[in-house]
PDB file of N, CA and C in Angstrom:
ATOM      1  N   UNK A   1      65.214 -84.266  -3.121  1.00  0.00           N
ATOM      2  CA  UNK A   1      63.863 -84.447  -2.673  1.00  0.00           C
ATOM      3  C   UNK A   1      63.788 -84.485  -1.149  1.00  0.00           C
ATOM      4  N   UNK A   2      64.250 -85.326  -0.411  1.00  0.00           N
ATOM      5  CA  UNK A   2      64.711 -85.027   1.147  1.00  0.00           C
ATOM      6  C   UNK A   2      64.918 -84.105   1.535  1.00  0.00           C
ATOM      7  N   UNK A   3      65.892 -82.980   0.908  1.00  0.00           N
ATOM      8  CA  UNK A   3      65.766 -82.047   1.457  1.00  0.00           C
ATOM      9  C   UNK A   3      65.312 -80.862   1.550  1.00  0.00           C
ATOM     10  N   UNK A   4      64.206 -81.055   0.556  1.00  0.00           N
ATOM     11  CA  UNK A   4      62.948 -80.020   0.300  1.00  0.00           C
ATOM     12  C   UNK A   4      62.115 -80.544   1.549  1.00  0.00           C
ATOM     13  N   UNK A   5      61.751 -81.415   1.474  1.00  0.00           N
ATOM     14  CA  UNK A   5      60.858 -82.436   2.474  1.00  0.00           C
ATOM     15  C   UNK A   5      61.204 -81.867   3.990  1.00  0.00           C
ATOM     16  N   UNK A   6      62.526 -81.645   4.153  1.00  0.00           N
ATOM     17  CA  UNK A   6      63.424 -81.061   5.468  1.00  0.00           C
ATOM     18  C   UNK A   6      62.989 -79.741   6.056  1.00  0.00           C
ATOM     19  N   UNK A   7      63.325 -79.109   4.969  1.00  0.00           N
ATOM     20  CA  UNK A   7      63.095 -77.739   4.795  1.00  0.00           C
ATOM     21  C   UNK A   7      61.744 -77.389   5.512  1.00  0.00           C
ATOM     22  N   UNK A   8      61.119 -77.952   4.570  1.00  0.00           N
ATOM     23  CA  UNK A   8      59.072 -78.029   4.306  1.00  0.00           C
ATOM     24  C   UNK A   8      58.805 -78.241   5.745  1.00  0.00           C
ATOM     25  N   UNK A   9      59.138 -79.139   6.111  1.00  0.00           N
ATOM     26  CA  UNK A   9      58.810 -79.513   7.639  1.00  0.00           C
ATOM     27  C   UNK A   9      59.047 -78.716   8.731  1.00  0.00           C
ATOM     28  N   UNK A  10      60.549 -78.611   8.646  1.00  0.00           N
ATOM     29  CA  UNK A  10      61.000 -77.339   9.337  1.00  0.00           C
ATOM     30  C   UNK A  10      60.643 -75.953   9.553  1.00  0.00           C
ATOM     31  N   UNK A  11      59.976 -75.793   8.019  1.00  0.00           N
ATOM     32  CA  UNK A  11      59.762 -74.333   8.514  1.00  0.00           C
ATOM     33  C   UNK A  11      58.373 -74.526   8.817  1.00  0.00           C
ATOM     34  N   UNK A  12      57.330 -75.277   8.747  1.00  0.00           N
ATOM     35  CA  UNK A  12      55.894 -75.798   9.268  1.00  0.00           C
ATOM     36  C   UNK A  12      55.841 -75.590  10.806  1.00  0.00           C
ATOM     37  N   UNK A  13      56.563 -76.599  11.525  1.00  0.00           N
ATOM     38  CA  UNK A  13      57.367 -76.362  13.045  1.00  0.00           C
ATOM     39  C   UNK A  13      57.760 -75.321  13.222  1.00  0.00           C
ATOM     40  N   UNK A  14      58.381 -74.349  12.368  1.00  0.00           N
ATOM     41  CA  UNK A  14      58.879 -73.096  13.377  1.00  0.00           C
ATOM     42  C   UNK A  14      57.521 -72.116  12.784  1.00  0.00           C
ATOM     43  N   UNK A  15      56.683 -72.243  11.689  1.00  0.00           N
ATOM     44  CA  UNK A  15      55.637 -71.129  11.897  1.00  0.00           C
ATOM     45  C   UNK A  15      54.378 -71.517  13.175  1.00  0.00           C
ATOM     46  N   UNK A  16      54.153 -73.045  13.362  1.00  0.00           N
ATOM     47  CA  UNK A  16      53.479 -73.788  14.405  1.00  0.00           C
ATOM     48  C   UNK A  16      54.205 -72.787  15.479  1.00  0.00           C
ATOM     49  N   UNK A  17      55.357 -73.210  15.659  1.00  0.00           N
ATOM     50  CA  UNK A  17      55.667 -72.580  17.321  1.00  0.00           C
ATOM     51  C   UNK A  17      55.887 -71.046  17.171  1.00  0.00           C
ATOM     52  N   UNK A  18      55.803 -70.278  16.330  1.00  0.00           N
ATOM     53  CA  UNK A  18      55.556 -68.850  16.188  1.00  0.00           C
ATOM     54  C   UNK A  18      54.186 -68.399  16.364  1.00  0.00           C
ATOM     55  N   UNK A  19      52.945 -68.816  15.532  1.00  0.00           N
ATOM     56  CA  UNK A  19      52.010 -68.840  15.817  1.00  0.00           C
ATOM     57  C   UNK A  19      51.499 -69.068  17.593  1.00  0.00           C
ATOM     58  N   UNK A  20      51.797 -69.904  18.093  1.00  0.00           N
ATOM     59  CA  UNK A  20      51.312 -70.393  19.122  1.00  0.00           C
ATOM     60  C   UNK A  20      51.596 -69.908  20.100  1.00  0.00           C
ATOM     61  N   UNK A  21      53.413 -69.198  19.879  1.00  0.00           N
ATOM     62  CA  UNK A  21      53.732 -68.281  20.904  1.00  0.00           C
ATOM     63  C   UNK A  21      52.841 -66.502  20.633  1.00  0.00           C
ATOM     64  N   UNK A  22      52.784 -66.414  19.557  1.00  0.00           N
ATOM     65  CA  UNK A  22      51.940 -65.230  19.408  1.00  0.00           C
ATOM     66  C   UNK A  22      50.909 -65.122  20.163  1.00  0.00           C
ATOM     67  N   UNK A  23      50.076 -66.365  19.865  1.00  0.00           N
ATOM     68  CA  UNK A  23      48.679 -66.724  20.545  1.00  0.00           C
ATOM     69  C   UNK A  23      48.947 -65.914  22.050  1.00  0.00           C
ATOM     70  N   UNK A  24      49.560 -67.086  22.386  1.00  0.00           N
ATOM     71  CA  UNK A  24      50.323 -67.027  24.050  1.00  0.00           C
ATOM     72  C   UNK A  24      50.235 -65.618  24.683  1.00  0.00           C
ATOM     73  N   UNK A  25      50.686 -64.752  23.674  1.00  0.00           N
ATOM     74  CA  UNK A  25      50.843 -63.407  24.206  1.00  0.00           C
ATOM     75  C   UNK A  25      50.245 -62.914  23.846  1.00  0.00           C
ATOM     76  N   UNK A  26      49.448 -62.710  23.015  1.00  0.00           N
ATOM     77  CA  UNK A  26      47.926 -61.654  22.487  1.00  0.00           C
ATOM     78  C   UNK A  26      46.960 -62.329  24.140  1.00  0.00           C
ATOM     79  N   UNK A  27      46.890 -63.205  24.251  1.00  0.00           N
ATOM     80  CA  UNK A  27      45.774 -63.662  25.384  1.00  0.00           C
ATOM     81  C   UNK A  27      46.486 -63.145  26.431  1.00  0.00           C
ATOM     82  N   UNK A  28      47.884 -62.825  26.619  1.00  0.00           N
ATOM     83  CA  UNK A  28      47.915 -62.852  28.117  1.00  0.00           C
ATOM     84  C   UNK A  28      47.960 -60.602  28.277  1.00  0.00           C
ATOM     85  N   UNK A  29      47.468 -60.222  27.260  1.00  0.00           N
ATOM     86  CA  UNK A  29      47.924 -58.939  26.867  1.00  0.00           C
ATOM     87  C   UNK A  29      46.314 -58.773  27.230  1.00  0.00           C
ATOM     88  N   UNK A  30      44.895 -59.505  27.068  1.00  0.00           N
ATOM     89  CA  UNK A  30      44.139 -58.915  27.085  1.00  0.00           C
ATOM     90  C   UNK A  30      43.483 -57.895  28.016  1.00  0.00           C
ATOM     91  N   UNK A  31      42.736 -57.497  28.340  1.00  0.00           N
ATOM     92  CA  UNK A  31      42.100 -56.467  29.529  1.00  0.00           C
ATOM     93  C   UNK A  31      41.919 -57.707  30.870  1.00  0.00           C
ATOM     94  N   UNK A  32      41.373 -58.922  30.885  1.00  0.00           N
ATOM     95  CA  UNK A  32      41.044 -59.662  31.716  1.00  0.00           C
ATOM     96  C   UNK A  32      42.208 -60.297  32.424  1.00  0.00           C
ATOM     97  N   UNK A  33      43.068 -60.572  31.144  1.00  0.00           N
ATOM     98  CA  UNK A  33      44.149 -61.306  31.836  1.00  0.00           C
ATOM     99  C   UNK A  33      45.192 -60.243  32.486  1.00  0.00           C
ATOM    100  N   UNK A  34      45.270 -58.911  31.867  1.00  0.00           N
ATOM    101  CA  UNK A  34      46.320 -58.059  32.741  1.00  0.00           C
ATOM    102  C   UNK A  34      45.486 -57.210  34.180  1.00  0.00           C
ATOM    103  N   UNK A  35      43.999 -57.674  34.177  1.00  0.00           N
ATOM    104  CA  UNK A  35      43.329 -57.515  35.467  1.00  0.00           C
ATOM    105  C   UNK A  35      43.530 -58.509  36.431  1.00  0.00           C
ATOM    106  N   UNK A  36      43.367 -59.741  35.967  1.00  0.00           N
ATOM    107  CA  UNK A  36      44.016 -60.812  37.084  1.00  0.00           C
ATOM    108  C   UNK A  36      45.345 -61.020  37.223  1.00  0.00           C
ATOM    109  N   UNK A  37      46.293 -60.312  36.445  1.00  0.00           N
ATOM    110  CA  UNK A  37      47.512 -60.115  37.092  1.00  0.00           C
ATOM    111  C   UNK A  37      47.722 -58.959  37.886  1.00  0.00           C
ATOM    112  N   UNK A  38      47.168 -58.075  37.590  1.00  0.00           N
ATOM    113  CA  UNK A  38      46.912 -56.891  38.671  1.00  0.00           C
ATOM    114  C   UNK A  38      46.880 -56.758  39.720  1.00  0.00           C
ATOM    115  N   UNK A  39      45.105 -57.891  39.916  1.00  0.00           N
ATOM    116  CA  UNK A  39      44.422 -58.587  41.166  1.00  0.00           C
ATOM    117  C   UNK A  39      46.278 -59.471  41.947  1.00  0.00           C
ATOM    118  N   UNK A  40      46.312 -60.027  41.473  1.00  0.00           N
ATOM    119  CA  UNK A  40      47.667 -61.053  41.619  1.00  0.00           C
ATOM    120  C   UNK A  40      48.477 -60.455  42.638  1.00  0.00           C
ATOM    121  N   UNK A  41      49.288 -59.776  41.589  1.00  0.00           N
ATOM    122  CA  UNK A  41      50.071 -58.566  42.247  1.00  0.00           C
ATOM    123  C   UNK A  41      50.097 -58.569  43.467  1.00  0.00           C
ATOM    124  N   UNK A  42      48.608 -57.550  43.767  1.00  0.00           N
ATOM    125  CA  UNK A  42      48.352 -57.103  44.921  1.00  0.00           C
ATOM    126  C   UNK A  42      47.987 -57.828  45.959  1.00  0.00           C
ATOM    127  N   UNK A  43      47.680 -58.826  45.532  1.00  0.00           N
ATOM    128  CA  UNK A  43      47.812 -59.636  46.936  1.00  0.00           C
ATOM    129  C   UNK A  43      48.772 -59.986  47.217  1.00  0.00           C
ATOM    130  N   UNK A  44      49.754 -60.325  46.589  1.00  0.00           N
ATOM    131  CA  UNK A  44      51.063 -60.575  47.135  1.00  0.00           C
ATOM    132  C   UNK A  44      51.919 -60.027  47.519  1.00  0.00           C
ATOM    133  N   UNK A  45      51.296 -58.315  47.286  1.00  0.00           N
ATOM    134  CA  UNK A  45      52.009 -57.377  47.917  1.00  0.00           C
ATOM    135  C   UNK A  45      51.398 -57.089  49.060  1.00  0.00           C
ATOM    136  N   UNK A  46      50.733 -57.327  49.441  1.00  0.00           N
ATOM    137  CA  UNK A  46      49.815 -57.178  50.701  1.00  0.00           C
ATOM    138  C   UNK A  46      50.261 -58.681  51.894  1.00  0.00           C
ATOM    139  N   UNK A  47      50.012 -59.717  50.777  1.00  0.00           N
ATOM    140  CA  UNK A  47      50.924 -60.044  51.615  1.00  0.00           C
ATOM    141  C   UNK A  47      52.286 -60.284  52.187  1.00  0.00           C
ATOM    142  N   UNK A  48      53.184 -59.401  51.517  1.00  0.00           N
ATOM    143  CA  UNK A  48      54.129 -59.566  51.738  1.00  0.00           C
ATOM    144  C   UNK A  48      54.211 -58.118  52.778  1.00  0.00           C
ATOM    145  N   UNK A  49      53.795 -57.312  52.674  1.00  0.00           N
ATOM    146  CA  UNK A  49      53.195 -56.142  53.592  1.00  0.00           C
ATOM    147  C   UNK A  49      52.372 -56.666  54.769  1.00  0.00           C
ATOM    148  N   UNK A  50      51.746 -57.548  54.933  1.00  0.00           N
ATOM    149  CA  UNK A  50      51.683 -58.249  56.329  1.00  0.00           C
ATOM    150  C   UNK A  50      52.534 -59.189  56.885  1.00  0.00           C
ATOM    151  N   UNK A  51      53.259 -59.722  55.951  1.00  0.00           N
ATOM    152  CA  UNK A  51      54.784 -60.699  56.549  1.00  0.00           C
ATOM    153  C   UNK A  51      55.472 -59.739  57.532  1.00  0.00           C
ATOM    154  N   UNK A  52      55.973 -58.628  56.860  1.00  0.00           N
ATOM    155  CA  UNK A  52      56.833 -57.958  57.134  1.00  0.00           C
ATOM    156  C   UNK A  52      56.115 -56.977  59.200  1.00  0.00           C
ATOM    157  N   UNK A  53      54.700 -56.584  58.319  1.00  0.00           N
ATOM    158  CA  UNK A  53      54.416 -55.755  59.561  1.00  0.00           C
ATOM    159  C   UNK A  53      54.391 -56.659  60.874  1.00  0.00           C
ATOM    160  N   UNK A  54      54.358 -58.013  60.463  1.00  0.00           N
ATOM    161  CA  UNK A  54      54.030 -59.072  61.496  1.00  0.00           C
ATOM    162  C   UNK A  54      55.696 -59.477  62.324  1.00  0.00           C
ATOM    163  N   UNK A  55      56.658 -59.142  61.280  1.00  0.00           N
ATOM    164  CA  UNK A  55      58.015 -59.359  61.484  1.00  0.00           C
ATOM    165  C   UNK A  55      58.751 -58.075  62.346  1.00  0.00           C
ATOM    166  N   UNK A  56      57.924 -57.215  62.199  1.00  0.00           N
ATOM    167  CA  UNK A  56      58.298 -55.846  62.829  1.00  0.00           C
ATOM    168  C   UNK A  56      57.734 -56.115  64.412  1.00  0.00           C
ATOM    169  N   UNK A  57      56.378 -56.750  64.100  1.00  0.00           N
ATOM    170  CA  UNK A  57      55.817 -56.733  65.912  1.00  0.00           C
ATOM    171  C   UNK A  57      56.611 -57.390  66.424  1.00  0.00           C
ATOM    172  N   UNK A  58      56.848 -58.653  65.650  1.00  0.00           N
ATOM    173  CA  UNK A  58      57.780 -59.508  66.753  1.00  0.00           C
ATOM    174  C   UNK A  58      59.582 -58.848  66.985  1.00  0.00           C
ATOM    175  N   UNK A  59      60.017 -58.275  66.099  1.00  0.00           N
ATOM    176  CA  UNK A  59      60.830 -57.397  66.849  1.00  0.00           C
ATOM    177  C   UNK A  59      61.126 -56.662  68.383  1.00  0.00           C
ATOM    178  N   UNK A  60      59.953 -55.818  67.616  1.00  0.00           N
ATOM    179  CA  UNK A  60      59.453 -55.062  68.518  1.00  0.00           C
ATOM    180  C   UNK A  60      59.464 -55.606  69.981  1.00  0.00           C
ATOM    181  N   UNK A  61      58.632 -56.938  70.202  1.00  0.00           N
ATOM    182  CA  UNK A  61      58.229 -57.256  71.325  1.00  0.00           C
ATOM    183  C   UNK A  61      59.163 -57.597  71.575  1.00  0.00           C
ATOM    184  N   UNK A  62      60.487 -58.073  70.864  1.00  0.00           N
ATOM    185  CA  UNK A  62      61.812 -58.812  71.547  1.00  0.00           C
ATOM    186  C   UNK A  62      62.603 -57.839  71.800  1.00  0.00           C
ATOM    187  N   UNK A  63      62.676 -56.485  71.724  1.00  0.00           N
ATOM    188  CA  UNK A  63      63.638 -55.464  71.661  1.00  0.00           C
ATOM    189  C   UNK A  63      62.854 -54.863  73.032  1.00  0.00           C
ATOM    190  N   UNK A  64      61.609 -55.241  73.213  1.00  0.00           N
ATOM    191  CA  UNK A  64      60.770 -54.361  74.372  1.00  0.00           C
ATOM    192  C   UNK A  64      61.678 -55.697  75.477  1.00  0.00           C
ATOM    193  N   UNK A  65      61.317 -56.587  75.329  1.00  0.00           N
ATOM    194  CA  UNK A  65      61.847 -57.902  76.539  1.00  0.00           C
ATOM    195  C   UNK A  65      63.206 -57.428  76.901  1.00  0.00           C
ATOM    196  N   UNK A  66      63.966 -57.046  75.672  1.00  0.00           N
ATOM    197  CA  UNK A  66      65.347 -56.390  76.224  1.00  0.00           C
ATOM    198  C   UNK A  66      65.387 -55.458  77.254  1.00  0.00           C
ATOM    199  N   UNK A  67      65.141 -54.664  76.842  1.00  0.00           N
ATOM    200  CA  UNK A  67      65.343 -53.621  77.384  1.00  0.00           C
ATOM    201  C   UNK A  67      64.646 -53.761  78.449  1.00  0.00           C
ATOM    202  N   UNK A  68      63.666 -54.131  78.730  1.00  0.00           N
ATOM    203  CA  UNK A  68      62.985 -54.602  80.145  1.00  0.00           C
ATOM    204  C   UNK A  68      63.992 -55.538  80.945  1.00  0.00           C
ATOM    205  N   UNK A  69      64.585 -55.979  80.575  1.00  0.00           N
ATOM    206  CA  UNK A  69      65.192 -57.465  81.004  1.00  0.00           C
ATOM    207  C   UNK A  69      66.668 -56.543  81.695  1.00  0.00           C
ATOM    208  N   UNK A  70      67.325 -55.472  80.853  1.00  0.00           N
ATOM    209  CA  UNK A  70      68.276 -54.292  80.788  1.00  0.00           C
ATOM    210  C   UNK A  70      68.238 -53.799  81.961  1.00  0.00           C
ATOM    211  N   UNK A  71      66.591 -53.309  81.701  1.00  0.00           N
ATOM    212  CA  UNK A  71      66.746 -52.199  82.988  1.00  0.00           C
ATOM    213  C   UNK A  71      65.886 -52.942  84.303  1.00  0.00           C
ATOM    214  N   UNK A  72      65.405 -53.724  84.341  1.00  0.00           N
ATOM    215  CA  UNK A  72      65.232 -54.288  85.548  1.00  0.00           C
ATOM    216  C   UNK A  72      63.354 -54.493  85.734  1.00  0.00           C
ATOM    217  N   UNK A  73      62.831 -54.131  84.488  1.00  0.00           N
ATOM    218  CA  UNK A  73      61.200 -53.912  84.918  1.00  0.00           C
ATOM    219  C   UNK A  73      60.515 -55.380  84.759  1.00  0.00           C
ATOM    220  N   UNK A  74      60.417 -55.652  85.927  1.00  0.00           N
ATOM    221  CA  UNK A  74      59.645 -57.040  85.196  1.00  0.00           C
ATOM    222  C   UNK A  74      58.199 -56.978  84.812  1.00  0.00           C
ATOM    223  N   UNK A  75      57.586 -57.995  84.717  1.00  0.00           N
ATOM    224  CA  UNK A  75      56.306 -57.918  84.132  1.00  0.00           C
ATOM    225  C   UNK A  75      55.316 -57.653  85.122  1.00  0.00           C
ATOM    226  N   UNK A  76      54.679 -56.286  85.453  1.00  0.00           N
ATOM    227  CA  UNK A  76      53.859 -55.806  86.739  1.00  0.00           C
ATOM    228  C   UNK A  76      52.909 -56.481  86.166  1.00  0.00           C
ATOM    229  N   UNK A  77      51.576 -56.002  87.398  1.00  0.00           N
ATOM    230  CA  UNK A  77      50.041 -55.993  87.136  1.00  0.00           C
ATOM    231  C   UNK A  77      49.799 -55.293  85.662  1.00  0.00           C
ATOM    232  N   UNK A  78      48.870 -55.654  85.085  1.00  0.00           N
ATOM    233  CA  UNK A  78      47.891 -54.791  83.842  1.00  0.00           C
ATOM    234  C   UNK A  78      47.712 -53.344  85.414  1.00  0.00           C
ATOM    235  N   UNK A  79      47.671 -52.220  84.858  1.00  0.00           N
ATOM    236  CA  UNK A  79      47.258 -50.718  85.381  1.00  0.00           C
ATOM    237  C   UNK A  79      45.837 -51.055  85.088  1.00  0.00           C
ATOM    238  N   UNK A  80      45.074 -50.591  86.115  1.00  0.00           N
ATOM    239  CA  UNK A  80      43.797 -49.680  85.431  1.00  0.00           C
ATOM    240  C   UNK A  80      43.850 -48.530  84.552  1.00  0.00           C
ATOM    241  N   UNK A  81      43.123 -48.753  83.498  1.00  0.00           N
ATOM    242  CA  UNK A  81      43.213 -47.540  82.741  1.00  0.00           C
ATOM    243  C   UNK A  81      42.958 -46.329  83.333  1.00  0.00           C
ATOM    244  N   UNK A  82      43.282 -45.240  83.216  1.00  0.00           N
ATOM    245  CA  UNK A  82      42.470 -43.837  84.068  1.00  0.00           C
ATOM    246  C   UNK A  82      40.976 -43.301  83.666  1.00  0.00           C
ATOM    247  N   UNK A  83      40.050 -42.814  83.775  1.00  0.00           N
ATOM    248  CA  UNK A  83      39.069 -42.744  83.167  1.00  0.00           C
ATOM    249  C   UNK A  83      39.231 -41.528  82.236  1.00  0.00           C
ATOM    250  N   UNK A  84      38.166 -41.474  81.056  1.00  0.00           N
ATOM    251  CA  UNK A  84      38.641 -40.695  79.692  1.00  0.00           C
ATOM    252  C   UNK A  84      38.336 -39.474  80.252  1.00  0.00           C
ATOM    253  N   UNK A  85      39.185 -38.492  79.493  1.00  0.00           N
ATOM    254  CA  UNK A  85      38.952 -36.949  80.195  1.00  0.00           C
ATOM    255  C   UNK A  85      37.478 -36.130  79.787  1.00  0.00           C
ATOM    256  N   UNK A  86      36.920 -36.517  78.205  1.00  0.00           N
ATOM    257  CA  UNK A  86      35.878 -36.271  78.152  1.00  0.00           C
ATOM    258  C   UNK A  86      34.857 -36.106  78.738  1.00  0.00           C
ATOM    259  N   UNK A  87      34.327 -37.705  79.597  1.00  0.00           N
ATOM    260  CA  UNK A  87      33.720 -37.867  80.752  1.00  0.00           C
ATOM    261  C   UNK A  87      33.311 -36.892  81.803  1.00  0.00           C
ATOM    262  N   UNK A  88      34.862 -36.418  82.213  1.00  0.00           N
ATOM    263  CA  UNK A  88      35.236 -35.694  83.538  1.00  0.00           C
ATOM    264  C   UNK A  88      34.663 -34.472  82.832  1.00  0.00           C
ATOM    265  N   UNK A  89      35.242 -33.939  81.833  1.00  0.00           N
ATOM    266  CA  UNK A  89      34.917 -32.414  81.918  1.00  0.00           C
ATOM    267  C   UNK A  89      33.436 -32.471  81.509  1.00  0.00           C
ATOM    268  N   UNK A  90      32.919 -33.068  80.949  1.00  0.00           N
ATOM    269  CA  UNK A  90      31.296 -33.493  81.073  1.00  0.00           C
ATOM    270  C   UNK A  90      30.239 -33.224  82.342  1.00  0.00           C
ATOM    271  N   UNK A  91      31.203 -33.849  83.151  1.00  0.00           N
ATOM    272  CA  UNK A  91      30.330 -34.257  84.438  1.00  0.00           C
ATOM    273  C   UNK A  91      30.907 -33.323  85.583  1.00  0.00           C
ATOM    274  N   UNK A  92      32.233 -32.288  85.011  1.00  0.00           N
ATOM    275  CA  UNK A  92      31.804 -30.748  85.631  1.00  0.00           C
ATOM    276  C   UNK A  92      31.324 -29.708  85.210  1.00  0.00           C
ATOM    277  N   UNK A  93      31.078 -29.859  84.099  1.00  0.00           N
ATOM    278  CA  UNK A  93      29.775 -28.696  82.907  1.00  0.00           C
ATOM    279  C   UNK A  93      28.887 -29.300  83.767  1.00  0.00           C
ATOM    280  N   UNK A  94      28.398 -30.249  84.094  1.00  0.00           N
ATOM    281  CA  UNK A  94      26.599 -30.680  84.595  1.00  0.00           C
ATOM    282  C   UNK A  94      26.585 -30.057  85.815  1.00  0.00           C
ATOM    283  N   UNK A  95      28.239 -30.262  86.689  1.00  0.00           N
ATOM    284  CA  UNK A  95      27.789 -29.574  87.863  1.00  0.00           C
ATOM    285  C   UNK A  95      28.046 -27.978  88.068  1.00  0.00           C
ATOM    286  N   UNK A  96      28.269 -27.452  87.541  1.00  0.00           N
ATOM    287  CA  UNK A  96      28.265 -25.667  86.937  1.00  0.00           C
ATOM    288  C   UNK A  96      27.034 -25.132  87.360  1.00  0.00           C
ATOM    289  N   UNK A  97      27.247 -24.055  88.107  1.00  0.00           N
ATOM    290  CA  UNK A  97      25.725 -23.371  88.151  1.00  0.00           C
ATOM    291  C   UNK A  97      24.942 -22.900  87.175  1.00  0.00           C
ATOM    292  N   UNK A  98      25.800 -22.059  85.880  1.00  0.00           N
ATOM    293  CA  UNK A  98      25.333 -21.610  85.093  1.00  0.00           C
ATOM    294  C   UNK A  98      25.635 -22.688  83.831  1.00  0.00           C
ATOM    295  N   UNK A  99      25.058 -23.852  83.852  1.00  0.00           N
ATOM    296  CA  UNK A  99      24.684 -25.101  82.613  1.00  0.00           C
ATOM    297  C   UNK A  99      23.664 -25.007  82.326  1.00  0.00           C
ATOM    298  N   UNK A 100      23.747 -24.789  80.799  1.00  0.00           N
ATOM    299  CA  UNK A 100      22.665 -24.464  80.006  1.00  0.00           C
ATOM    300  C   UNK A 100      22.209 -26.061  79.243  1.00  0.00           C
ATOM    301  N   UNK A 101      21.634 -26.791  79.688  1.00  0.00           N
ATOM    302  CA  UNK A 101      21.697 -28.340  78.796  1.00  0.00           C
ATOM    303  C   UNK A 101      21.451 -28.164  77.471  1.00  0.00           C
ATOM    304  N   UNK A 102      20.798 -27.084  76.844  1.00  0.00           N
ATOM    305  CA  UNK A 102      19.984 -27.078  75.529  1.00  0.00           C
ATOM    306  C   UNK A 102      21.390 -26.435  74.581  1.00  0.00           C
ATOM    307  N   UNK A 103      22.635 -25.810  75.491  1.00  0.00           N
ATOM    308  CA  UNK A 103      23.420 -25.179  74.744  1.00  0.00           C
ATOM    309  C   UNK A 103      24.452 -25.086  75.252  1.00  0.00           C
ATOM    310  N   UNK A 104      25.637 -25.402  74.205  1.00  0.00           N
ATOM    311  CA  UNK A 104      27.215 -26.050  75.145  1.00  0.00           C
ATOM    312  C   UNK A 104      27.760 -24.921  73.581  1.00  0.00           C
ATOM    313  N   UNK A 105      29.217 -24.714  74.547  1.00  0.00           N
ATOM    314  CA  UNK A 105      30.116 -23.485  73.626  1.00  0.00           C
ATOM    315  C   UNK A 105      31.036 -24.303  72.784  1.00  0.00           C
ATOM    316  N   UNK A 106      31.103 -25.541  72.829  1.00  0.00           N
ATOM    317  CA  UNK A 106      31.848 -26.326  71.602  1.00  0.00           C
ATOM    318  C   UNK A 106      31.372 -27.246  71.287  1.00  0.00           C
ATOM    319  N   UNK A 107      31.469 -27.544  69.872  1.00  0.00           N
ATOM    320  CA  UNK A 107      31.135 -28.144  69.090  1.00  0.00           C
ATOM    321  C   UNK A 107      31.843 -29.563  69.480  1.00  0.00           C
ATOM    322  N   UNK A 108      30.883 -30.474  69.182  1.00  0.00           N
ATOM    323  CA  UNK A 108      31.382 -32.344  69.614  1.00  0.00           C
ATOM    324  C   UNK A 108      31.786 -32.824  68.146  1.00  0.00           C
ATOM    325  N   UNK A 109      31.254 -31.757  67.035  1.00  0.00           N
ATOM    326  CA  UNK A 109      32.137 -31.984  65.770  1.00  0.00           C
ATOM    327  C   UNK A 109      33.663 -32.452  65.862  1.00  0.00           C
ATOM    328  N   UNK A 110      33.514 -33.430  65.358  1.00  0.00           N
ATOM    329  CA  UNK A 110      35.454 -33.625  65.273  1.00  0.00           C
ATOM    330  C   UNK A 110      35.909 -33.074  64.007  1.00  0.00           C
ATOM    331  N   UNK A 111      34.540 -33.394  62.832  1.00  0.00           N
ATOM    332  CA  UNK A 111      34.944 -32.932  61.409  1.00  0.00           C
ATOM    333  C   UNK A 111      35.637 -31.540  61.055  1.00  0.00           C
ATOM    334  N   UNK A 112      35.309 -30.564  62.192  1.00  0.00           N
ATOM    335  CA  UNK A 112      35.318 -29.670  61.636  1.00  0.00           C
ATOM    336  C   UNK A 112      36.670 -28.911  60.926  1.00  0.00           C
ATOM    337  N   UNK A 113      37.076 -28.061  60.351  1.00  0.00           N
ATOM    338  CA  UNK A 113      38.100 -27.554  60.162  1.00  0.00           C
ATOM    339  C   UNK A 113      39.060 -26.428  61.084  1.00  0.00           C
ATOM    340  N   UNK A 114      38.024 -25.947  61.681  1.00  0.00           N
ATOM    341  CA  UNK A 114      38.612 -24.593  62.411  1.00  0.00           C
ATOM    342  C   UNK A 114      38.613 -24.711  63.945  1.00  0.00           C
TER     343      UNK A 114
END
């Protein structure tokens, strides 16, 4: 009699924890839950894709100090920037004798293909 009783119990407990692990995984299989692991994912690949790009600048800037430090450049003035070339060739089309304002021979399209 005990050890029907054993049995009985036992296998109650292991269909309980079969069941429950089933559960477990039908829910985590659904459309929502393998979207927020998705979502998941990707942020953590992103951020681990900004760890890294952030680990590269600071490289970078320590490999630039070297080699500055190497060859002797210390830290000058900021340059003035030069002014953009656009500008310039702009403002010698205006002074051209023959400037047509209503009509220019290239296109300010960047899109274009050709």
């Amino acid at each position: 009699m005990f050890r029907r009783t054993f049995w009985f119990t036992a296998g109650a407990a292991a269909g309980v924890w079969a069941t429950s692990k089933v559960n477990r995984k039908i829910q985590q299989l659904t459309p929502e839950s393998l979207a927020a692991q998705a979502a998941n994912k990707a942020v953590e690949a992103g951020h681990r894709l900004k760890d890294f790009a952030l680990d590269v600048r600071d490289g970078m800037a320590q490999r630039e100090a070297e080699l500055g430090d190497a060859l002797g450049i210390g830290e000058a003035a900021p340059r003035e920037l030069p002014r953009p070339r656009r500008f310039s060739a702009l403002e010698n089309l205006q002074h051209s004798k023959h400037h047509n304002p209503g009509h220019t021979t290239y296109s300010y399209n960047r899109n274009e293909d050709h």
